[in-house]
Protein backbone atom coordinates (compact mmCIF):
# COMPACT_ATOMS: atom_id res chain seq x y z
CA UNK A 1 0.00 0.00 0.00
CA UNK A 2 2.85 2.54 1.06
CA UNK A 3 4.60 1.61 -2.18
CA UNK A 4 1.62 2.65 -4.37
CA UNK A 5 0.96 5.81 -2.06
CA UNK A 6 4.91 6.57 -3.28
CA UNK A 7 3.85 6.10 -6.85
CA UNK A 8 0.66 8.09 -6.68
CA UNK A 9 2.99 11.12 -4.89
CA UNK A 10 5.86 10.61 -7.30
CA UNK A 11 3.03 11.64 -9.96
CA UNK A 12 1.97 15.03 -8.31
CA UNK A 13 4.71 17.66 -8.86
CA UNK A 14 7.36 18.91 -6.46
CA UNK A 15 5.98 21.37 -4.04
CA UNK A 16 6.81 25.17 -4.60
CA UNK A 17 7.83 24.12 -8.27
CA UNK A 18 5.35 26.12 -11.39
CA UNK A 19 3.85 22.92 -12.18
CA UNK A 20 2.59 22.58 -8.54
CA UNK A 21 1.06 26.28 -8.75
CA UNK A 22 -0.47 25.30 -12.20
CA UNK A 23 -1.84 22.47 -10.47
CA UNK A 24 -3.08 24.67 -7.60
CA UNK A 25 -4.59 27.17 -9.41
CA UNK A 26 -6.66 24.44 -12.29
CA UNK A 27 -7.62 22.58 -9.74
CA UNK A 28 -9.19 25.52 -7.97
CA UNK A 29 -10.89 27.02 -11.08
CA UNK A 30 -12.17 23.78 -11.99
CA UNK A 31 -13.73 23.16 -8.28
CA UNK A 32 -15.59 26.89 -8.63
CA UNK A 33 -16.30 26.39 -11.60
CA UNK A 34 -18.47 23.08 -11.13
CA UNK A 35 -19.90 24.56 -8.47
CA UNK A 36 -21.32 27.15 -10.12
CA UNK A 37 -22.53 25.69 -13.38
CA UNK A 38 -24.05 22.28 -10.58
CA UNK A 39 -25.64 25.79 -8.90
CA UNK A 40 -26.95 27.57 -12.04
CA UNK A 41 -28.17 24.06 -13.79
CA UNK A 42 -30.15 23.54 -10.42
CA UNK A 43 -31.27 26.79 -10.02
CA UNK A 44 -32.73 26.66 -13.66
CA UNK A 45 -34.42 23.44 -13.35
CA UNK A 46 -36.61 24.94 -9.97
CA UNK A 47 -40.35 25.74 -11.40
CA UNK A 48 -40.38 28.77 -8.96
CA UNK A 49 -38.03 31.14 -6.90
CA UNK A 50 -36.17 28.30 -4.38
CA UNK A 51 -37.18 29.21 -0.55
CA UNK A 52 -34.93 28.29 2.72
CA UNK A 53 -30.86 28.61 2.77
CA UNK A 54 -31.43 28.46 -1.30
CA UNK A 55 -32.62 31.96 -1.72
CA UNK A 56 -29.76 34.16 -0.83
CA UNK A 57 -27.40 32.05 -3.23
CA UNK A 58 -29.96 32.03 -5.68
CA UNK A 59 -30.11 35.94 -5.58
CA UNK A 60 -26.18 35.99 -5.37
CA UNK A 61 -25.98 33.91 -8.68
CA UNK A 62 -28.79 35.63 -10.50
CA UNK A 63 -26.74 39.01 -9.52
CA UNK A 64 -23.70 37.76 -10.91
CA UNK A 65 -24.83 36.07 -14.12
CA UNK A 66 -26.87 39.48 -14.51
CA UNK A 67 -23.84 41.74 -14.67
CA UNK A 68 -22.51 39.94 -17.46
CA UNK A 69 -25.00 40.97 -20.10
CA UNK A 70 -26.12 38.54 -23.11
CA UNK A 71 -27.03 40.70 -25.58
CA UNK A 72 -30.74 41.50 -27.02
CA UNK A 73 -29.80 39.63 -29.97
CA UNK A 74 -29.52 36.20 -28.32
CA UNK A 75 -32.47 33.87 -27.13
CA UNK A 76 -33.13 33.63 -23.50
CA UNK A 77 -31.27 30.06 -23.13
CA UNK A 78 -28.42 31.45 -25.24
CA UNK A 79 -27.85 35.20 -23.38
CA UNK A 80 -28.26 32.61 -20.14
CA UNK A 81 -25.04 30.99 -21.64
CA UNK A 82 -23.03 33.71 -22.17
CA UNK A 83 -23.60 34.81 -19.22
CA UNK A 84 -22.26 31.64 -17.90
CA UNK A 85 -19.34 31.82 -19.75
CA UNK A 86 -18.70 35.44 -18.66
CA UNK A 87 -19.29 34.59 -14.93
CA UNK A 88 -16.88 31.50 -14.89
CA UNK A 89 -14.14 33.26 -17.47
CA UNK A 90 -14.04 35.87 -14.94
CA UNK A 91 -14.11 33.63 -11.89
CA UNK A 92 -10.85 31.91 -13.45
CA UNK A 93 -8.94 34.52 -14.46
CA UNK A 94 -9.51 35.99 -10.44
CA UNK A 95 -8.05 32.99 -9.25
CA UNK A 96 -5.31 32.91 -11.48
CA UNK A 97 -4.43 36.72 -10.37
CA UNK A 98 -4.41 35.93 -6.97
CA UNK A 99 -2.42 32.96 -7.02
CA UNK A 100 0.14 34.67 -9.60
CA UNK A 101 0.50 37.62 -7.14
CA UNK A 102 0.72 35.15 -3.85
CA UNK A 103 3.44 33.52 -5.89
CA UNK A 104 5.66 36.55 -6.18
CA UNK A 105 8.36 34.96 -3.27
CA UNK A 106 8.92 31.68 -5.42
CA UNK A 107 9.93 33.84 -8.78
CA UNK A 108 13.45 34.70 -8.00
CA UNK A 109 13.77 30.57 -7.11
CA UNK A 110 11.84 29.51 -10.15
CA UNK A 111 14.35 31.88 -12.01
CA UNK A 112 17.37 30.42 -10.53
CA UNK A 113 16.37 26.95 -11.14
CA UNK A 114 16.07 27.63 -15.20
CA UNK A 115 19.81 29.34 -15.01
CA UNK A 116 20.68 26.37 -13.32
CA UNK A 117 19.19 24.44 -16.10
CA UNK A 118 20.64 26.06 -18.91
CA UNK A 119 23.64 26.25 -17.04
CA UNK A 120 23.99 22.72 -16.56
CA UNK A 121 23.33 21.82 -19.92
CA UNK A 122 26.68 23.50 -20.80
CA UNK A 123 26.01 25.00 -24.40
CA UNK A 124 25.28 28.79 -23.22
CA UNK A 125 27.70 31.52 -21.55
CA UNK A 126 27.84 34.73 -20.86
CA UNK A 127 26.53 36.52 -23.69
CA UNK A 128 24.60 33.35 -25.23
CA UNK A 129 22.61 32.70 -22.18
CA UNK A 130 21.39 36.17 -21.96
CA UNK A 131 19.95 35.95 -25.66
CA UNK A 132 18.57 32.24 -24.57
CA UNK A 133 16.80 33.98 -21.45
CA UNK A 134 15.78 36.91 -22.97
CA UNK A 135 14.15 34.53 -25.86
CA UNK A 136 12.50 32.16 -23.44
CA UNK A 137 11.16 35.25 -21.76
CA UNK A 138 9.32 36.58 -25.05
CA UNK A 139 8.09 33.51 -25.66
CA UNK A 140 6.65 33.13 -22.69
CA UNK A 141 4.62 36.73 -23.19
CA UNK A 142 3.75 35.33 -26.50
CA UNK A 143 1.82 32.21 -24.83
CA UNK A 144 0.43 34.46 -22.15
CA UNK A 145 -1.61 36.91 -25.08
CA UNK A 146 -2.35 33.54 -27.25
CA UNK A 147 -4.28 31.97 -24.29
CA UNK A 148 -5.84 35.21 -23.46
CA UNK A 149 -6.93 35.76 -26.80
CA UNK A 150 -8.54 32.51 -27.00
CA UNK A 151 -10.48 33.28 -23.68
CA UNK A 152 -11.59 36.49 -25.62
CA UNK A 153 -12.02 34.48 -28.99
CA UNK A 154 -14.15 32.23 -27.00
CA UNK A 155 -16.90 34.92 -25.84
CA UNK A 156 -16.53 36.92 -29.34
CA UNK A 157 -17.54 33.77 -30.88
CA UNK A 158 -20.20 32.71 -28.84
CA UNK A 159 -23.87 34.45 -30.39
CA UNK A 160 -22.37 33.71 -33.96
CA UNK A 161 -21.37 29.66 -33.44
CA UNK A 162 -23.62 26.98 -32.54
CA UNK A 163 -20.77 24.93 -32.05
CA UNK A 164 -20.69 21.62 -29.33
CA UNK A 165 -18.24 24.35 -27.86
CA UNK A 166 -20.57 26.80 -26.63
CA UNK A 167 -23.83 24.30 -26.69
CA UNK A 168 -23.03 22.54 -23.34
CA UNK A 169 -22.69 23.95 -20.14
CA UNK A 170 -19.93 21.27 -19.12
CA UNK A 171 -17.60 22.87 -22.24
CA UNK A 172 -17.00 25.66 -20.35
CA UNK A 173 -14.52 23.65 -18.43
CA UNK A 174 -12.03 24.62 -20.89
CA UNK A 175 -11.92 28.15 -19.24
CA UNK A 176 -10.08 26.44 -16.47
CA UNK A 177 -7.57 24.82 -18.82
CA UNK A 178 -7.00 27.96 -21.10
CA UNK A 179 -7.04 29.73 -17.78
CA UNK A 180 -4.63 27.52 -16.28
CA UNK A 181 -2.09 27.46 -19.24
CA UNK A 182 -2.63 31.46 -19.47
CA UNK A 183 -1.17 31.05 -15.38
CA UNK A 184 1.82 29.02 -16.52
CA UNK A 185 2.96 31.17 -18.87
CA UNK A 186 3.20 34.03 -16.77
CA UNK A 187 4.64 32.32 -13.99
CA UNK A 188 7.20 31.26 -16.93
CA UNK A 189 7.77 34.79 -17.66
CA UNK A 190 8.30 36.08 -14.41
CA UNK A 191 10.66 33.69 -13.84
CA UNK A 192 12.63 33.97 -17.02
CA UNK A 193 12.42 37.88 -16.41
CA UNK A 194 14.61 37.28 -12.71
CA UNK A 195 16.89 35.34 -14.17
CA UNK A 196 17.63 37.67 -16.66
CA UNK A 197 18.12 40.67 -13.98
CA UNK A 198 20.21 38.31 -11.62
């Protein structure tokens, strides 16, 4: 039993590492997420206003889902959606935020850690290893915009596509991973930005 509980851990990644704050911060969004499209899918299923400990989240929910206007264009189920998708994109990306600024005391290690790496590797000095940083480092800001424009994509797309994409509520799952990989890439960045000030 111990031997498969040291398999199972050996799959997880090392604490304080970027893959372990990736891994934070999906599983997170995810959790909220499913919570709130369980919530609204309930919520829309009750013939009348729910009574009891239901009534303030229900009024919480409707708030939120209201601020994120669907546009008079779109049928009531549809505006409902995009509304959805609003809610949750903005859900993510708050979660992301706050664990990418509570990460702030792991970016100088994170950045020392890919020096070491390149270091190691023992093709790159002085002058070479900047250039390989500084690369690493725009690439990095280049897979931060990508993922955020295919959040934005996402929610342009939405009234014009009847796509599986934006016809099921569980889809919207793929906030969390875009969200996630948006997280990762700026985590990447910050570190490959302090290891090219060190």
């Amino acid at each position: 039993m111990m031997r498969r509980l040291a398999c199972l851990r050996g799959l997880l990644p090392r604490s304080g590492s970027v893959s372990s704050a990736v891994l934070r911060v999906f599983l997170v969004s995810t959790f909220c997420s499913l919570a709130v499209i369980a919530m609204t899918d309930f919520l829309d299923e009750q013939p009348e206003r729910p009574a009891g400990w239901l009534e303030p989240l229900s009024r919480l929910l409707n708030a939120a889902l209201a601020t994120f206007n669907g546009g008079p264009e779109l049928s009531y189920d549809r505006a409902r959606s995009l509304q959805l998708y609003r809610l949750l994109l903005t859900l993510c990306l708050a979660v992301a935020i706050c664990f990418f600024i509570g990460s702030r005391n792991r970016w100088k290690s994170w950045g020392a850690a890919l020096r070491r790496v390149y270091e190691d590797s023992g093709c790159l000095h002085g002058r070479e290893l900047g250039k390989a940083i500084m690369f690493g480092y725009a690439q990095m800001i280049l897979g931060l915009l990508g993922a955020i424009c295919l959040l934005v994509w996402d929610d342009y797309k939405f009234g014009s596509s009847e796509d599986v994409m934006y016809a099921e509520q569980w889809t919207y799952l793929r906030i969390s991973i875009v969200t996630s990989l948006a997280f990762a890439f700026a985590c990447y960045a910050a570190a490959f930005r302090t290891c090219s000030l060190a």
